[in-house]
N, C-alpha and C. Protein backbone atom coordinates (compact mmCIF):
# COMPACT_ATOMS: atom_id res chain seq x y z
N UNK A 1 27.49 56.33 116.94
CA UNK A 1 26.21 55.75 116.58
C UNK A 1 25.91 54.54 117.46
N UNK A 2 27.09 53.91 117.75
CA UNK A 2 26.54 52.20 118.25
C UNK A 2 26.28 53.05 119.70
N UNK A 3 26.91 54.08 120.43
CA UNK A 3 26.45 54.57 122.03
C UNK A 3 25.22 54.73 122.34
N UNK A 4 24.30 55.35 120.84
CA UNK A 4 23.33 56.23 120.83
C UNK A 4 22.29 54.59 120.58
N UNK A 5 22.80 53.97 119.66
CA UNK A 5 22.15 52.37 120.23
C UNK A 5 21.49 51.85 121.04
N UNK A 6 22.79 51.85 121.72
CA UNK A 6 22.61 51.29 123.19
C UNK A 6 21.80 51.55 123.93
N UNK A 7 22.05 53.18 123.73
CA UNK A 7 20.83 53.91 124.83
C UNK A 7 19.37 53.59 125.19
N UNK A 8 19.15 53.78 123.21
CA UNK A 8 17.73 53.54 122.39
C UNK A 8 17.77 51.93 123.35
N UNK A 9 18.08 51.45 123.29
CA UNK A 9 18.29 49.78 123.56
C UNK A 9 17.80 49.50 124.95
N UNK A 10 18.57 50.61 125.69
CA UNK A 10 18.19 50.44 127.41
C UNK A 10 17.10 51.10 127.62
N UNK A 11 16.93 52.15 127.11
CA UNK A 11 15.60 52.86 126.99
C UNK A 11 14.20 52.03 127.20
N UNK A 12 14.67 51.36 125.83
CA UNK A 12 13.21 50.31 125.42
C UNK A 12 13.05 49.30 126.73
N UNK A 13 14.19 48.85 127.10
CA UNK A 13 14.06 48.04 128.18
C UNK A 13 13.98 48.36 129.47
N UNK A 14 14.23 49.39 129.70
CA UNK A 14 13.88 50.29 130.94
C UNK A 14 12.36 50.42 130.91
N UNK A 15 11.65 51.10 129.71
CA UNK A 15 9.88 51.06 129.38
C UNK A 15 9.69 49.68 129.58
N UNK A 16 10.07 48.60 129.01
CA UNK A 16 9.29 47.31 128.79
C UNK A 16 9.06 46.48 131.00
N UNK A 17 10.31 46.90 131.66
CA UNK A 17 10.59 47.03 133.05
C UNK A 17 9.54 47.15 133.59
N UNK A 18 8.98 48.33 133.16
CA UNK A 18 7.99 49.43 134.32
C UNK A 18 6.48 49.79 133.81
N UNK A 19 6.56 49.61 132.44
CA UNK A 19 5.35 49.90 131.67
C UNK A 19 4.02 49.12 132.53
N UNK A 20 3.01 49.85 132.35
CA UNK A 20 2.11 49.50 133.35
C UNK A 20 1.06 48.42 132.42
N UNK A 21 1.29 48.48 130.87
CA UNK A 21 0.52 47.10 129.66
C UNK A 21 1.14 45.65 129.90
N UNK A 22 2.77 45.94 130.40
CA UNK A 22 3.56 44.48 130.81
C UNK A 22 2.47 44.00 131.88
N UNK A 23 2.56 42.83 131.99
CA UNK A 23 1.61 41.91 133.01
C UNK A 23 3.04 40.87 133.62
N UNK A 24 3.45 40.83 134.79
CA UNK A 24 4.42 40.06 135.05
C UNK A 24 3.56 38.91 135.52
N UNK A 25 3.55 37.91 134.78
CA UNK A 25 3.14 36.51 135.45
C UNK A 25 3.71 35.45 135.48
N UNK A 26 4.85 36.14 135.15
CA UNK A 26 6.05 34.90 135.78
C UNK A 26 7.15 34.43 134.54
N UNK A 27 7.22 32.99 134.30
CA UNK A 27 7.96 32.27 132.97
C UNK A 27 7.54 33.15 131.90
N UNK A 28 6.77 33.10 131.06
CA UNK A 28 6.30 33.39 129.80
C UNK A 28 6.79 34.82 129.63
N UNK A 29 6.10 36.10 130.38
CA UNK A 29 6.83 37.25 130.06
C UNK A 29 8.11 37.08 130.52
N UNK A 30 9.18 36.24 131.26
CA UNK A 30 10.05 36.92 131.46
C UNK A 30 11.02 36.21 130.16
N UNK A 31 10.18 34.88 129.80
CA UNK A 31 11.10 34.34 128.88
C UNK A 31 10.64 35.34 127.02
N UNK A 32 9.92 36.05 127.47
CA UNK A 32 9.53 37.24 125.97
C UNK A 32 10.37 37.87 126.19
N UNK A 33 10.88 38.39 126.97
CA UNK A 33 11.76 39.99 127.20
C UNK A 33 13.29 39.30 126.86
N UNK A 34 13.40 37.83 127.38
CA UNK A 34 14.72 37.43 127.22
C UNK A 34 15.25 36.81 125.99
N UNK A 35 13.65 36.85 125.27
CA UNK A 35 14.34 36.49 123.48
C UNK A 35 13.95 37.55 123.12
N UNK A 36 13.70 38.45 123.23
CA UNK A 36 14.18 40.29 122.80
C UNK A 36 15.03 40.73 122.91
N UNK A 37 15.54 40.17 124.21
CA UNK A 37 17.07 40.68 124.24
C UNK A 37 18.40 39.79 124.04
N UNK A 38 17.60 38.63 123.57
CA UNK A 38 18.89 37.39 122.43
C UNK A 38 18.92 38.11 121.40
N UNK A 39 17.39 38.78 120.98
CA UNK A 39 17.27 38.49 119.54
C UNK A 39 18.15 40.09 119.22
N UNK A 40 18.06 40.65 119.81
CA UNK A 40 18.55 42.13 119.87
C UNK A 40 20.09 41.82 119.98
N UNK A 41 20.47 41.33 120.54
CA UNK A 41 22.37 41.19 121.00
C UNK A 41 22.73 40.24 119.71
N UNK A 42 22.12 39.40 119.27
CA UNK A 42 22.42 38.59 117.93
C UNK A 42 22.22 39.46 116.83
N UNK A 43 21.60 40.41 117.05
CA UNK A 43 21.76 41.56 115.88
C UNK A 43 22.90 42.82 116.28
N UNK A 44 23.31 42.62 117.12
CA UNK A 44 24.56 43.80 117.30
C UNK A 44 25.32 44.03 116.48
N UNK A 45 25.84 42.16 116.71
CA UNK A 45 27.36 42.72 115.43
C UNK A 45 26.79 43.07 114.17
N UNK A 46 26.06 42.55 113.60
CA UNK A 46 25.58 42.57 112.04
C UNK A 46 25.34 44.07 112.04
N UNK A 47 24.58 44.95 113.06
CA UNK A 47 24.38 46.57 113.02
C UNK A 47 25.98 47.29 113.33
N UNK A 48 26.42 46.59 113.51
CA UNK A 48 28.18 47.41 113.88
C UNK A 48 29.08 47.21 112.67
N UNK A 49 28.76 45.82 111.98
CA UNK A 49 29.63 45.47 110.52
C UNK A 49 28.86 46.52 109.58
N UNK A 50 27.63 46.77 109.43
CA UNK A 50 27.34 47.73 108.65
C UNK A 50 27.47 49.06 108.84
N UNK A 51 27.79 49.55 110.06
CA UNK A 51 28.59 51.02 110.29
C UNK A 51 29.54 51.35 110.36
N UNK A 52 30.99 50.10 109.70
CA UNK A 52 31.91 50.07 109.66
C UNK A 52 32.76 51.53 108.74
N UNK A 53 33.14 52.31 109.07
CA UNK A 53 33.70 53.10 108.30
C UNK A 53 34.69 53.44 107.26
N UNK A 54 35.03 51.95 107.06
CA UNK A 54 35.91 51.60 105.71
C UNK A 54 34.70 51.50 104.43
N UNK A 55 35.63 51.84 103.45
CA UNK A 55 34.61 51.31 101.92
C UNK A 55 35.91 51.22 101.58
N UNK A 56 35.91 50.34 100.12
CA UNK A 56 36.44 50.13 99.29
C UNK A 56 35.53 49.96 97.91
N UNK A 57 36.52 51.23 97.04
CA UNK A 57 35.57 51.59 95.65
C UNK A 57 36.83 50.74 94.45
N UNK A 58 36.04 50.84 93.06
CA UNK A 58 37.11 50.70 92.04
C UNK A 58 37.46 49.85 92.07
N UNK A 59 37.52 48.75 92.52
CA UNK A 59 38.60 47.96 92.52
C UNK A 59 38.66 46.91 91.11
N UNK A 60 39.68 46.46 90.93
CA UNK A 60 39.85 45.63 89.15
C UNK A 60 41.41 45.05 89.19
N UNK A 61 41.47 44.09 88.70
CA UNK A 61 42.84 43.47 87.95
C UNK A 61 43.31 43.83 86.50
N UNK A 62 44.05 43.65 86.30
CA UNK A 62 45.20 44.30 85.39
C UNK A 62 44.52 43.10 84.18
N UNK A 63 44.16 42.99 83.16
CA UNK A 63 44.56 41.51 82.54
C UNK A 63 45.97 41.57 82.14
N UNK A 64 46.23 40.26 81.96
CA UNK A 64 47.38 40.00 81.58
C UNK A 64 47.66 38.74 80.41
N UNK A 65 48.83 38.83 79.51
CA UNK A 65 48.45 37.06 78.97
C UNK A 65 48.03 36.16 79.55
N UNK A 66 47.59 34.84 78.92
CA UNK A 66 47.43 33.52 79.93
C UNK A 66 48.37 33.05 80.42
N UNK A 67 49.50 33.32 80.27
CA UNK A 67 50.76 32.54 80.68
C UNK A 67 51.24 33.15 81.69
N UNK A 68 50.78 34.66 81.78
CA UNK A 68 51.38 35.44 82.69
C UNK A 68 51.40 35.06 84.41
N UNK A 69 52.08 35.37 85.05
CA UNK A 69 52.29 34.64 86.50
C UNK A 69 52.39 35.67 87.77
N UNK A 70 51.89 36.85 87.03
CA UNK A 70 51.81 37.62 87.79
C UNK A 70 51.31 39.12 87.41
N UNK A 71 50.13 39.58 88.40
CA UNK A 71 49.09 40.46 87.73
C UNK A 71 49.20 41.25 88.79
N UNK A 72 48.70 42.42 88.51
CA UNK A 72 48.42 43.52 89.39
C UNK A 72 46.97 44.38 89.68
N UNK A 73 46.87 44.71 90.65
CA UNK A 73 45.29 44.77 91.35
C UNK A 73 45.21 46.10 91.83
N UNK A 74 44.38 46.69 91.44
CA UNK A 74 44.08 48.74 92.06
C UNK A 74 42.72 48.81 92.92
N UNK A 75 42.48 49.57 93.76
CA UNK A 75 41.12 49.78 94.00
C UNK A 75 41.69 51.08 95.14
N UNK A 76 40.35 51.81 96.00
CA UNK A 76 40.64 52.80 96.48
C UNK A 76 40.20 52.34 97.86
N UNK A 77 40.79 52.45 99.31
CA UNK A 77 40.29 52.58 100.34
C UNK A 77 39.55 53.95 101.13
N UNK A 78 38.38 53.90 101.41
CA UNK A 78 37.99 55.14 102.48
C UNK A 78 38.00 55.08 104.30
N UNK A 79 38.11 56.22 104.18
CA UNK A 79 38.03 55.46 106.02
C UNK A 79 37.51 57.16 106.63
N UNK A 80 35.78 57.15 106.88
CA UNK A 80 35.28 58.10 107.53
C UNK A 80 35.80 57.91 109.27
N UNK A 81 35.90 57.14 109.07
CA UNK A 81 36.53 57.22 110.81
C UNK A 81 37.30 58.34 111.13
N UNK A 82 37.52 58.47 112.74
CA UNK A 82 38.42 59.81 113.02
C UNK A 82 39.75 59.08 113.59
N UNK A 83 39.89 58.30 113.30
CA UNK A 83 41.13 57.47 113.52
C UNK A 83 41.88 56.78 112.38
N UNK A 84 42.80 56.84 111.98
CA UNK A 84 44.28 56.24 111.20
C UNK A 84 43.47 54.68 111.01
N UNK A 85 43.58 54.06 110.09
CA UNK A 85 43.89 52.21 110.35
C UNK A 85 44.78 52.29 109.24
N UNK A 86 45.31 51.34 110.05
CA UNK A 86 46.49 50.24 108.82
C UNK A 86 46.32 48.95 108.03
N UNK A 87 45.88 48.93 106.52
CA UNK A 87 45.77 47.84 106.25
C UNK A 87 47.36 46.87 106.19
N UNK A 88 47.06 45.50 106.53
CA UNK A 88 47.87 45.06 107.23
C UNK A 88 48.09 43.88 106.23
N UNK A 89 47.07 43.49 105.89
CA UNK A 89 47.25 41.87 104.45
C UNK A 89 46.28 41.94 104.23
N UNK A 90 46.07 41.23 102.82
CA UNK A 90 45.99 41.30 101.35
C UNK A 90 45.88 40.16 101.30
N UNK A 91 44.73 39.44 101.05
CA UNK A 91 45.13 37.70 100.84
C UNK A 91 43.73 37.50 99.41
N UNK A 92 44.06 36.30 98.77
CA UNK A 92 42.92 36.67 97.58
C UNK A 92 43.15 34.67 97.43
N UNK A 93 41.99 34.21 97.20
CA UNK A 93 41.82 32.81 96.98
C UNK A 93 42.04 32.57 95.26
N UNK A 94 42.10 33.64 94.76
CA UNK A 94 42.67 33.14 93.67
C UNK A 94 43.90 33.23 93.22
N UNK A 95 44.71 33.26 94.18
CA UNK A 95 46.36 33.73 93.71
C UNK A 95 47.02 33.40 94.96
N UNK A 96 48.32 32.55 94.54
CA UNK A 96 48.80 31.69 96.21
C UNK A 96 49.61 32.84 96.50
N UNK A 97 49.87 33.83 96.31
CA UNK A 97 50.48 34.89 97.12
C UNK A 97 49.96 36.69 96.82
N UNK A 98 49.68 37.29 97.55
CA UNK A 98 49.32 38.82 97.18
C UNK A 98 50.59 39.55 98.13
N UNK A 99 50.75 40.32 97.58
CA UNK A 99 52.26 41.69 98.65
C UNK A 99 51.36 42.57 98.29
N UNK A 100 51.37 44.05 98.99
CA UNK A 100 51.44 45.24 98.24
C UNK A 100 52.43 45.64 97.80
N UNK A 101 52.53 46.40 97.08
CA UNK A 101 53.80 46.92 96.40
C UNK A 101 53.33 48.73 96.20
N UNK A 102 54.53 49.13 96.24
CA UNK A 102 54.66 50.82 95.86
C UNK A 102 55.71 50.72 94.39
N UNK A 103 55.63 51.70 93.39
CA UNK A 103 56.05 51.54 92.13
C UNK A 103 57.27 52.97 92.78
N UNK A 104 58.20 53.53 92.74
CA UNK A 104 58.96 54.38 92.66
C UNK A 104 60.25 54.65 91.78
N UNK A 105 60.06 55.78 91.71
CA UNK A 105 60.75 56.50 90.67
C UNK A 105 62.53 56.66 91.36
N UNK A 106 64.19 55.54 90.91
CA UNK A 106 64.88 55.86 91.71
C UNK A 106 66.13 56.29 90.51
N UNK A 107 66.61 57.30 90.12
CA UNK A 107 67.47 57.19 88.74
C UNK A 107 67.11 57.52 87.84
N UNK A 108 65.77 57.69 87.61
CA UNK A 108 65.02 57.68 86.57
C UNK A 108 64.62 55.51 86.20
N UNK A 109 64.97 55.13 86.79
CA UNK A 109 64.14 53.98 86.51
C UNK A 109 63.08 53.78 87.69
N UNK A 110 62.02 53.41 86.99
CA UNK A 110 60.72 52.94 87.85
C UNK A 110 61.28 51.25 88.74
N UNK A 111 60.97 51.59 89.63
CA UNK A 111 60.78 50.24 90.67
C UNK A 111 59.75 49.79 91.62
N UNK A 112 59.54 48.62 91.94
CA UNK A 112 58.29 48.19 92.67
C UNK A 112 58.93 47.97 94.09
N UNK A 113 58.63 48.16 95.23
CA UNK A 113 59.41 47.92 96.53
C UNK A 113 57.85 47.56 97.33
N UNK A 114 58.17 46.19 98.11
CA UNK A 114 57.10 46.10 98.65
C UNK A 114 56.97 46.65 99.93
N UNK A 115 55.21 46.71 100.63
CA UNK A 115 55.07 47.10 101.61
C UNK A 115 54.41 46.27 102.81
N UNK A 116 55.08 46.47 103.67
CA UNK A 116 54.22 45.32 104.71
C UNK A 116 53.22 46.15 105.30
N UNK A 117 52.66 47.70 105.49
CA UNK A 117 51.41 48.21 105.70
C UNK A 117 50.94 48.80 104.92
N UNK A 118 49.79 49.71 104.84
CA UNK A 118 49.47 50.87 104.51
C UNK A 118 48.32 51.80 105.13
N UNK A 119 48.67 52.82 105.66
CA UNK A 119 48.37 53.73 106.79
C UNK A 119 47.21 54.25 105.67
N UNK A 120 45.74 54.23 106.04
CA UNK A 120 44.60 55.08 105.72
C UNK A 120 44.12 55.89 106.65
N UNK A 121 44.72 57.75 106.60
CA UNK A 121 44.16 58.73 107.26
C UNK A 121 42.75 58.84 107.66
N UNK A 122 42.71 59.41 108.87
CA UNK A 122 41.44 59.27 109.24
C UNK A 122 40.81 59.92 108.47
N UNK A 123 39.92 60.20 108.09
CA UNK A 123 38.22 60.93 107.29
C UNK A 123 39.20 60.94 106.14
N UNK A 124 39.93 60.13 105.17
CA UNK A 124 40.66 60.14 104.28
C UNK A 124 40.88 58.69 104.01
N UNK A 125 41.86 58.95 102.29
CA UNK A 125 41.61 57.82 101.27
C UNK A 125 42.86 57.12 100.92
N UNK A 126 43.28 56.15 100.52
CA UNK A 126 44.77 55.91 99.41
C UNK A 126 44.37 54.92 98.50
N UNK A 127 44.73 55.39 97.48
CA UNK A 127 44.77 54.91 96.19
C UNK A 127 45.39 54.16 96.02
N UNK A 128 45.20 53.06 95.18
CA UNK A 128 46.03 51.71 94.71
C UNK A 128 45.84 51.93 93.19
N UNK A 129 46.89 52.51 92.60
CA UNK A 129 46.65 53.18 91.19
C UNK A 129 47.82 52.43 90.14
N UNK A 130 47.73 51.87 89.30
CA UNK A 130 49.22 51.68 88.03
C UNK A 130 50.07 53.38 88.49
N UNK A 131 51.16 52.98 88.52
CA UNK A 131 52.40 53.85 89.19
C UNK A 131 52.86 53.97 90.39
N UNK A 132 51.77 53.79 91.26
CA UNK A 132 52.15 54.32 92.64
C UNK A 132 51.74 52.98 93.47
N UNK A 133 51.06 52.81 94.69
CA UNK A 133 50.78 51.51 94.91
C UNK A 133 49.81 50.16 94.46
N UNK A 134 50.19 49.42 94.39
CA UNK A 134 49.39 48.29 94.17
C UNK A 134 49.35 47.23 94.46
N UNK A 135 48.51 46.24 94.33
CA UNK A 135 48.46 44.42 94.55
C UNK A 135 49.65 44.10 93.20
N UNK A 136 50.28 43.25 93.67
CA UNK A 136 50.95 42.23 92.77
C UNK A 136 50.40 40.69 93.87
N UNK A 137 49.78 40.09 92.65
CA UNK A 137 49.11 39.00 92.49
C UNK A 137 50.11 37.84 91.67
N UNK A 138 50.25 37.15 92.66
CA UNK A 138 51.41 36.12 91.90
C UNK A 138 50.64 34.53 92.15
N UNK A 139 51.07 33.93 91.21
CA UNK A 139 50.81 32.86 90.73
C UNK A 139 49.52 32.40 90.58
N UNK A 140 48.52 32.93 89.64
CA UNK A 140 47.05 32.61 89.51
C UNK A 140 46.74 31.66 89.56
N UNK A 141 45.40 31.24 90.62
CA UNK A 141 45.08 29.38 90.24
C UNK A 141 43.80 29.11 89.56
N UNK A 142 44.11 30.02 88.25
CA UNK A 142 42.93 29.67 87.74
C UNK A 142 42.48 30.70 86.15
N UNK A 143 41.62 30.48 85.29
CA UNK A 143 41.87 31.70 84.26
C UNK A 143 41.75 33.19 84.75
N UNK A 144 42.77 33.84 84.59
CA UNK A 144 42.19 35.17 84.81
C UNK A 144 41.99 36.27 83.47
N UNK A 145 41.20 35.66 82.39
CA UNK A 145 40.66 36.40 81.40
C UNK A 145 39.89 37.45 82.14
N UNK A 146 39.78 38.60 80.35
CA UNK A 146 38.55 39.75 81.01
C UNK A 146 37.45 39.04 81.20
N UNK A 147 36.65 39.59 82.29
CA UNK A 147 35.09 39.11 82.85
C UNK A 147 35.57 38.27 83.83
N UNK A 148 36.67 37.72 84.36
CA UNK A 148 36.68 36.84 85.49
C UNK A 148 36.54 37.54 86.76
N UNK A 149 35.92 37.35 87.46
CA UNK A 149 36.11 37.92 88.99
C UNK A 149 37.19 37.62 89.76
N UNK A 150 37.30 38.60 90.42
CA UNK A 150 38.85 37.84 91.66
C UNK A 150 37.85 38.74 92.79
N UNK A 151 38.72 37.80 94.18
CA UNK A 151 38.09 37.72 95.58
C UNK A 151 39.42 38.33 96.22
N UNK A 152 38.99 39.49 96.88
CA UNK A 152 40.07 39.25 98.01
C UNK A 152 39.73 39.80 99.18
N UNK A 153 40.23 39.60 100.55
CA UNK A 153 40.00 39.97 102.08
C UNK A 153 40.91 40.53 102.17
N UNK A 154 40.90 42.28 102.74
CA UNK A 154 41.51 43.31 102.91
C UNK A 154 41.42 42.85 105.14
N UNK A 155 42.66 42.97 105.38
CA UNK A 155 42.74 42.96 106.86
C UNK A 155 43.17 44.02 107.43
N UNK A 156 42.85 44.61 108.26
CA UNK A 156 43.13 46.14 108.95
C UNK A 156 44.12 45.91 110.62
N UNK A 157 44.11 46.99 110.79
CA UNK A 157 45.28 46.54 112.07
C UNK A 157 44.07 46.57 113.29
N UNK A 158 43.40 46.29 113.39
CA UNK A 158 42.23 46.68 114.53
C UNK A 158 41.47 45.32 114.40
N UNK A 159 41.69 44.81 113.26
CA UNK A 159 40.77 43.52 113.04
C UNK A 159 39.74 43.39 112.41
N UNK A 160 39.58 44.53 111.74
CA UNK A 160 38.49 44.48 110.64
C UNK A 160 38.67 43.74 109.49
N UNK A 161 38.10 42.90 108.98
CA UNK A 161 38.30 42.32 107.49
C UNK A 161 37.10 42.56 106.48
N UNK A 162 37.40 43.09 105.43
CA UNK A 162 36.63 43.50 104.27
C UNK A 162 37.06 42.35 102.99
N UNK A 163 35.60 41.79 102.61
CA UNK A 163 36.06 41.24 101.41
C UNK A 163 35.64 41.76 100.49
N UNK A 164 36.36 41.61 98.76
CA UNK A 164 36.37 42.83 98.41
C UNK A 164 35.87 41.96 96.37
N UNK A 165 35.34 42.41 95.88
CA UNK A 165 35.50 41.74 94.41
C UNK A 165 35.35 42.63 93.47
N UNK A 166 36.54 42.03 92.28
CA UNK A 166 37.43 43.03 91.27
C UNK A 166 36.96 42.26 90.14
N UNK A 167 36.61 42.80 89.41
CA UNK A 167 36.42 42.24 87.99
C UNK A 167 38.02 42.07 87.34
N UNK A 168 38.01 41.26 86.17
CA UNK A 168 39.74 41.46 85.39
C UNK A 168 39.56 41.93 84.42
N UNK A 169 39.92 42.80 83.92
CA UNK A 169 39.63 43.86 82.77
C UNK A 169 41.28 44.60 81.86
N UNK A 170 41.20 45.19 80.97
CA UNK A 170 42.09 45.55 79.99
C UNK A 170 42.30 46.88 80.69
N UNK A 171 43.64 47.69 80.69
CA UNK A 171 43.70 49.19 81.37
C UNK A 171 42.46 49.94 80.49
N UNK A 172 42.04 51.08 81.07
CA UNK A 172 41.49 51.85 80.01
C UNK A 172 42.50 52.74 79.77
């Protein structure tokens, strides 16, 4: 999409070049064409952050008592892209530390083992579900009753950052 942009982009400015309605008389048109094409390049990134091919759906905190010191966080990543990314960190302003964690089954006892990535298939999803992976959210700085919001910035291995907001709610 951003190629097919571009094109559209040079296109217009290739017409605006040669068009026989342009009047070249010097400063004035050339300084019009050159805040068309500020004003156009200052809108790039903002048209490239919105064709970003990540989403993130679902997402929510665990409640927990008030005393509790450590909560857990689900939501789902997408990635229409035709390429793999790796989310890479997990950081949330309301909690001085986030890990991911995977829950696994070793003995028959359940265990949490953390992860320092997690690989999202291209035109594909992974779940951050109670059992299998999730946020563990440690040390809250602040109430995290139901109805509180939590913030967090999802970082990708490419450099994308998504920020992301979870309501705190009771399991259903």
């Amino acid at each position: 999409m951003t190629s097919l942009f571009l094109s559209r982009r040079q296109e217009r400015r290739s017409h605006l070049m040669t068009s026989p309605s342009v009047v070249r008389t010097g400063g004035s048109d050339a300084l019009g064409v050159a805040m068309i094409l500020a004003i156009t390049l200052a809108l790039s990134p903002s048209i490239a952050l919105a064709q970003a091919p990540i989403t993130v759906d679902d997402a929510w905190v665990r409640a927990a008592p008030p005393a509790a010191q450590v909560l857990a966080g689900y939501f789902t990543v997408q990635n229409a892209a035709r390429k793999t990314v790796t989310l890479t960190r997990v950081e949330s302003p309301n909690f001085a530390r986030v890990e991911m964690h995977r829950t696994r089954v070793v003995d028959g006892v359940s265990r949490m083992e953390p992860v320092e990535s997690v690989e999202v298939p291209a035109r594909g999803n992974v779940v951050f579900a109670p059992g299998g992976l999730h946020l563990m959210l440690m040390d809250p700085l602040g109430s995290m009753a139901p109805g509180t919001t939590v913030y967090f910035v999802l970082t990708f291995d490419n450099g994308w950052t998504f920020e992301v907001t979870a309501p705190v709610r009771t399991a259903d």
